[in-house]
Protein backbone atom coordinates (compact mmCIF):
# COMPACT_ATOMS: atom_id res chain seq x y z
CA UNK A 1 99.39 152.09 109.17
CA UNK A 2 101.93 149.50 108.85
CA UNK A 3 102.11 146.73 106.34
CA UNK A 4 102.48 143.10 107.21
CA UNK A 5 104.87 140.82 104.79
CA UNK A 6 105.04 137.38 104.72
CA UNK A 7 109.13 136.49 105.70
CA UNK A 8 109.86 133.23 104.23
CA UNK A 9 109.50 131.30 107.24
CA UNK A 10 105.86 132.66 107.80
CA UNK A 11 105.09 130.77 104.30
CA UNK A 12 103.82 127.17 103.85
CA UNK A 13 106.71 124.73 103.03
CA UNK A 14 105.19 123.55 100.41
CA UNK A 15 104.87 127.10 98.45
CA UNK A 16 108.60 127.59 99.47
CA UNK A 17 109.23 124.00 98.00
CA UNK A 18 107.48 125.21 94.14
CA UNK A 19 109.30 128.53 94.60
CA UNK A 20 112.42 127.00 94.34
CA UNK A 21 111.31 124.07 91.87
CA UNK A 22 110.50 126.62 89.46
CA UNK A 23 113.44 129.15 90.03
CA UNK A 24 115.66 125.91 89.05
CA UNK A 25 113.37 124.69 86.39
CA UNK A 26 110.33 126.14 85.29
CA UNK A 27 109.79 123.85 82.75
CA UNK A 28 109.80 120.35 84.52
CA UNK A 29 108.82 121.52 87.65
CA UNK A 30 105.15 123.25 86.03
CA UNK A 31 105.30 118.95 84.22
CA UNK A 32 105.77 117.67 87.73
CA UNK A 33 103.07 119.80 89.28
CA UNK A 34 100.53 118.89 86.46
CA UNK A 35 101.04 115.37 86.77
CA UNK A 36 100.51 115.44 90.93
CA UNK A 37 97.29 116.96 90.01
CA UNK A 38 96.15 114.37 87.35
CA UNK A 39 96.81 111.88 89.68
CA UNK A 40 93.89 113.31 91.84
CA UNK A 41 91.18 112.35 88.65
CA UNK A 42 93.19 109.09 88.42
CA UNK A 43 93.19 107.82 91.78
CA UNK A 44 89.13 108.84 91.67
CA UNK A 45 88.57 106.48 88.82
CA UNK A 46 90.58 103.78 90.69
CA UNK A 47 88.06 103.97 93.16
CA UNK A 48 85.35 103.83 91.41
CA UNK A 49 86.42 101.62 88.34
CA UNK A 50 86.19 97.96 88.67
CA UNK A 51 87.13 97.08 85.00
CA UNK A 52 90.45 95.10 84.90
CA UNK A 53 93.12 94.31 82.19
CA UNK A 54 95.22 91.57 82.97
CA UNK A 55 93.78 91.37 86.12
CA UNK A 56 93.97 94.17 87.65
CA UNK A 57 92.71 97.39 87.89
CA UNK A 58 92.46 99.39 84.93
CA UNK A 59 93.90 102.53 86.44
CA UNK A 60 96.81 100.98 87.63
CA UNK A 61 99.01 101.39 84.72
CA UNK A 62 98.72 105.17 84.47
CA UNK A 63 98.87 105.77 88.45
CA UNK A 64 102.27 103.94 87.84
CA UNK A 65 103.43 106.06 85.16
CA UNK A 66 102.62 109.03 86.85
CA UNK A 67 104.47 107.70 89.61
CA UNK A 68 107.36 107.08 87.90
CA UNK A 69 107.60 110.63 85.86
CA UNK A 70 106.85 112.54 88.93
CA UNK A 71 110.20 111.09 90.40
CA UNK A 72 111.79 111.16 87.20
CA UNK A 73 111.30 114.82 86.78
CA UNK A 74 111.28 116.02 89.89
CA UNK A 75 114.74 114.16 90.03
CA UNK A 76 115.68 116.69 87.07
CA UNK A 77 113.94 119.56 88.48
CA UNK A 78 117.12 119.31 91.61
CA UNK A 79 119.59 118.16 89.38
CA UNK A 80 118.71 121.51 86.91
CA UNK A 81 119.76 123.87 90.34
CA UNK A 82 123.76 122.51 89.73
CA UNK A 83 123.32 122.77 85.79
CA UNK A 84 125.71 125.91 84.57
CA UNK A 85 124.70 129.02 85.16
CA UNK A 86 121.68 129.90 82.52
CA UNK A 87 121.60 127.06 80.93
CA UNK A 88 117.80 126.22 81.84
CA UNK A 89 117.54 130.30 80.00
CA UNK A 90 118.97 129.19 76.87
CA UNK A 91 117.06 129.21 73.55
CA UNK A 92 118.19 125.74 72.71
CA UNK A 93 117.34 124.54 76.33
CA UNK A 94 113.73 125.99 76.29
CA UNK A 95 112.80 124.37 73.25
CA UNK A 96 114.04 121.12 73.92
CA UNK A 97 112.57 121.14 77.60
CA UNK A 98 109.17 122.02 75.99
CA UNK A 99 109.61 119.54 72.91
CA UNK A 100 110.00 116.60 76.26
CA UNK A 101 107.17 118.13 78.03
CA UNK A 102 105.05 117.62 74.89
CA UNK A 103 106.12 114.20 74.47
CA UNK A 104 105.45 113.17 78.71
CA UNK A 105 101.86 115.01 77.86
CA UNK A 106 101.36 113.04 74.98
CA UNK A 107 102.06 109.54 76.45
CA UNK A 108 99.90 110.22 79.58
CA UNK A 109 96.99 110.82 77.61
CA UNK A 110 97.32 108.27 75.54
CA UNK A 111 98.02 105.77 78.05
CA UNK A 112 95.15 107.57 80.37
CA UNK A 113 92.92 107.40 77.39
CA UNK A 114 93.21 103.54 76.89
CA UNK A 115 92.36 103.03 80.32
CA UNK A 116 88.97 104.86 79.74
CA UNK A 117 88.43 102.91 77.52
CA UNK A 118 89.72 99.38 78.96
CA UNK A 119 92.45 98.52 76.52
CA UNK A 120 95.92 98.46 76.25
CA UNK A 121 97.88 100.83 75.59
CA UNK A 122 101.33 98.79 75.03
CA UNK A 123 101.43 96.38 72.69
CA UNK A 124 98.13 96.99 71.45
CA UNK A 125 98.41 95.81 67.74
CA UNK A 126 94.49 95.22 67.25
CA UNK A 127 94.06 97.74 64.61
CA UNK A 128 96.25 100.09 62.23
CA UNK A 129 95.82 103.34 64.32
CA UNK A 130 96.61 101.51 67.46
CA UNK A 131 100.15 100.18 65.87
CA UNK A 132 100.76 103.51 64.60
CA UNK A 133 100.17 105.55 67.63
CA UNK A 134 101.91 103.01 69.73
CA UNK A 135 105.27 103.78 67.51
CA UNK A 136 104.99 107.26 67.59
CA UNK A 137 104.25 106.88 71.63
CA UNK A 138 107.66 104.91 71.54
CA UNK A 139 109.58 107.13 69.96
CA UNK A 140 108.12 110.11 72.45
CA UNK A 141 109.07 107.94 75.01
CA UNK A 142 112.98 108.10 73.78
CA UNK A 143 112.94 111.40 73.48
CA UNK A 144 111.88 112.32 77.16
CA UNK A 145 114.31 109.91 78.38
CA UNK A 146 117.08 111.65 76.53
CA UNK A 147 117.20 114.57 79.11
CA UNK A 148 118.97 112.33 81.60
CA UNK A 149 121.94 112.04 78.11
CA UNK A 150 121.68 115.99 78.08
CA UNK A 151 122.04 117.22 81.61
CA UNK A 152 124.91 114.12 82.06
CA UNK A 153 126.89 116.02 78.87
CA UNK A 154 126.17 119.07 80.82
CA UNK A 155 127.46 118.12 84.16
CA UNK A 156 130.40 116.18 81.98
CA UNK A 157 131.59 119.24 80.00
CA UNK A 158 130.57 122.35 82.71
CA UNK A 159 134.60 122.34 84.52
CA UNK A 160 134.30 124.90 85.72
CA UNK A 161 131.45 123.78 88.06
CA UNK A 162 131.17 124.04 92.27
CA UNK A 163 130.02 120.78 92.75
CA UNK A 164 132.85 118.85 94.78
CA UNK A 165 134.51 116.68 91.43
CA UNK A 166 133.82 113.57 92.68
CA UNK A 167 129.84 114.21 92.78
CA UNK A 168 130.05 116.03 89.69
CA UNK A 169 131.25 112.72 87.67
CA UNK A 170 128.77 110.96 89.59
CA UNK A 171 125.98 112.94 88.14
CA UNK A 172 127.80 112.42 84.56
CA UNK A 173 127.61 108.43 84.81
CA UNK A 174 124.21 108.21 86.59
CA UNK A 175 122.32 110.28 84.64
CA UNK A 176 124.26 109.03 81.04
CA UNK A 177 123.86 105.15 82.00
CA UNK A 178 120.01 105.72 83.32
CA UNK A 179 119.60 106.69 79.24
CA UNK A 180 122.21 104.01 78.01
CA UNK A 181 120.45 101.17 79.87
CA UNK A 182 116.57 102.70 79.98
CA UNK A 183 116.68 102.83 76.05
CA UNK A 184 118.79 99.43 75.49
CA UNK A 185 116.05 97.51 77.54
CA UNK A 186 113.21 99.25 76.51
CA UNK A 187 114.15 99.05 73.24
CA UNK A 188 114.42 95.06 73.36
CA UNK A 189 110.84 95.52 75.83
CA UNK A 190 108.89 97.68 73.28
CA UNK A 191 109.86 94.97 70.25
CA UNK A 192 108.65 91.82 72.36
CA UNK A 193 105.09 91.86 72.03
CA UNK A 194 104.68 92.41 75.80
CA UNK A 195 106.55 92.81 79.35
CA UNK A 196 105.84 88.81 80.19
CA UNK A 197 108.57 86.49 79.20
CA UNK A 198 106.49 82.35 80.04
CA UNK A 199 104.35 82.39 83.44
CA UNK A 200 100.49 83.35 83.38
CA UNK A 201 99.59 86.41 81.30
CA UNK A 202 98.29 88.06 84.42
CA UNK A 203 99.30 91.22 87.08
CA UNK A 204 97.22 89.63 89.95
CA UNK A 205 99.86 87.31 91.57
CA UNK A 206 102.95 89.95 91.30
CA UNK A 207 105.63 90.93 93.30
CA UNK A 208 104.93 93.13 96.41
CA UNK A 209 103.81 96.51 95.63
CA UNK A 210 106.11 96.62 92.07
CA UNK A 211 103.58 93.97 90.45
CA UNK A 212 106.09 92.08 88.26
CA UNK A 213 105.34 88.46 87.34
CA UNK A 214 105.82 85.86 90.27
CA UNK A 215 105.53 82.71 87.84
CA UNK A 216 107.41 83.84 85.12
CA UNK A 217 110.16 86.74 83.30
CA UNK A 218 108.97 90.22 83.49
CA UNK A 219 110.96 92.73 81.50
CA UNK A 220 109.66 95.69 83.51
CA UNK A 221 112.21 94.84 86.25
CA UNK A 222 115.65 95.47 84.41
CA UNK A 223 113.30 98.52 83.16
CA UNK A 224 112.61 99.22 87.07
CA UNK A 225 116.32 99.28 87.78
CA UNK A 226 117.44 101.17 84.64
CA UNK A 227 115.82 104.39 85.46
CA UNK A 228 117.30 104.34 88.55
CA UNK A 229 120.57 104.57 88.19
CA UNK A 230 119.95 108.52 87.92
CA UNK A 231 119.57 108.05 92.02
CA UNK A 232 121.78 105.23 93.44
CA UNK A 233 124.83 106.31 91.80
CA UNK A 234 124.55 110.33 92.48
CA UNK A 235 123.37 108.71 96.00
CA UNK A 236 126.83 106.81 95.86
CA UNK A 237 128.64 110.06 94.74
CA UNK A 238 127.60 112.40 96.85
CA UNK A 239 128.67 110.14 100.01
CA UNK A 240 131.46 109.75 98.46
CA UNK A 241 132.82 113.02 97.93
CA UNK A 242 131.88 113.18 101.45
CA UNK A 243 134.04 111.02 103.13
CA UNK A 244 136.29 110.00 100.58
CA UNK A 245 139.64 111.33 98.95
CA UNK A 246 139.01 112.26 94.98
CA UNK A 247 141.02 109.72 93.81
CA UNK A 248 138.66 106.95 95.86
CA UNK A 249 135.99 108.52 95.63
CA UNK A 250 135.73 108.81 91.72
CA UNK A 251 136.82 105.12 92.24
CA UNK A 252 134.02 104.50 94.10
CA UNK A 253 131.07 105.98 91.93
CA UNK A 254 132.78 104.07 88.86
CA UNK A 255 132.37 100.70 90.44
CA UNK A 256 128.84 101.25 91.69
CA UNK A 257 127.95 102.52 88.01
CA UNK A 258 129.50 99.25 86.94
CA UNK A 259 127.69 97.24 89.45
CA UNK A 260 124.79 98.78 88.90
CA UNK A 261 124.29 98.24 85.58
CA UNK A 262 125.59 94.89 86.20
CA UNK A 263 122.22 94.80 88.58
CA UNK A 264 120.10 95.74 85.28
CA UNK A 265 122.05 93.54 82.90
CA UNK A 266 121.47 90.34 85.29
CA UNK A 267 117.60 90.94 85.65
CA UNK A 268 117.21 91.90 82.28
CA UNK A 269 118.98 88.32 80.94
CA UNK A 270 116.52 86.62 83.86
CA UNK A 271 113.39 88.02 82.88
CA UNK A 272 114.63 86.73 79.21
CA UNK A 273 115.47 83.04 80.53
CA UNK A 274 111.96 83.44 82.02
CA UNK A 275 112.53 83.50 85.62
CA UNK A 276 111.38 85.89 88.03
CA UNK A 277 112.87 88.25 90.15
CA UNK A 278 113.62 87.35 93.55
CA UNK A 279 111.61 83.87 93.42
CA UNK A 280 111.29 83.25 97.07
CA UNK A 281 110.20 86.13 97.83
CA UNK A 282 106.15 87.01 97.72
């Protein structure tokens, strides 16, 4: 009798896909694949909800958050495969990875939790406990941001590393500058009393597919942009180290950190003059 194995190729790509998600990262990869399956519940009640909260859809808020952490983390989970050999092993690294996977937990039911129950979640300063948890939620909210600081310190201090230089420093600045400009305006965002800066207190007339505020500032954009830079300027790097010489090429991913966060810092003082993005547009 003669045994049949699966070869890789014989396997779904998907199951290859989590294979190597996990060998990178266990950690945020196992976060990533919880939160695509919470999404499933979500999207139910979405369907079948018709309560709103500024006008739309209860359930929108936390499909968008799980949105944005899926992307966030599975950003991580590929960035953790060029991280220095072992690192994701270490004592010190399992405890803070599990200490951010708490926190992204945390939020999600919280904010999942006030959409049950048709009230905000941000901002919500009706009661005590309310006020309280919303801190405490803010606080989480720094601390799962600060993995993009320690995997840039990482990349920054691992010389030794194959990555091609100029995509290496490209990592550094992305990833450090997503945390730099993610906690400067949400820090400013999570004092205001709200994302709306003048305009209608209201999601329904928003941008296309983003929903900011058509008639008014919306702080959420410059927020939008700021946890980005973790992609356009690695994006920017790694064609860079491409087709570049390193001298350019490090040139290169410097200016488009600059003029990136130049992007942020621009929408972030428009949403505060209470203008919003892109006008014409919608």
């Amino acid at each position: 009798m003669t045994a049949t194995h699966l070869t890789p190729l014989s396997r779904g790509l998907s199951a290859r896909l989590m294979d190597a998600a996990f060998r990178r990262e266990p950690y945020f990869a196992g976060l990533t694949v919880a939160l695509l399956v919470a999404a499933v519940p979500m999207l139910a009640a979405y369907a079948v909800d018709e309560r709103t909260l500024f006008d739309v859809n209860v359930w929108v808020k936390p499909l968008k958050f799980e949105l944005a952490l899926i992307v966030f983390f599975g950003t991580l989970v590929l960035f953790a495969g060029w991280l220095p050999a072992g690192t994701v092993r270490k004592p010190w690294y399992r405890a803070f990875a599990s200490v951010v996977v708490f926190c992204v937990v945390a939020e999600m039911i919280w904010i999942a939790g006030a959409a049950a129950n048709g009230i905000e979640s941000h901002f919500n300063d009706d009661t005590v406990v309310m006020m309280i948890i919303y801190a405490v939620m803010g606080s989480f909210a720094a601390i799962l941001t600060s993995a993009t600081l320690v995997y840039g310190v990482l990349f920054w201090r691992d010389q030794d590393s194959a990555l091609h230089p100029v995509f290496r420093m490209s990592l550094v600045y992305g990833l450090i500058s997503t945390f730099v400009l993610t906690v400067l305006v949400a820090g400013y965002l999570s004092q205001n009393g709200g994302h709306f800066v003048g305009g209608n207190v209201s999601d329904a007339e928003a941008f296309p597919l983003m929903g900011w505020s058509r008639d008014g500032g919306d702080l959420r954009v410059a927020h939008f942009f700021a946890t980005h830079a973790m992609h356009v300027v690695p994006a920017v790097g790694f064609a860079a180290s491409r087709i570049l010489p390193v001298r350019v090429g490090h040139a290169v991913v410097i200016i488009s950190m600059v003029m990136f966060s130049a992007l942020v810092l621009f929408t972030f003082a428009q949403a505060l003059m209470g203008q919003p993005f892109l006008a014409n547009i919608g």
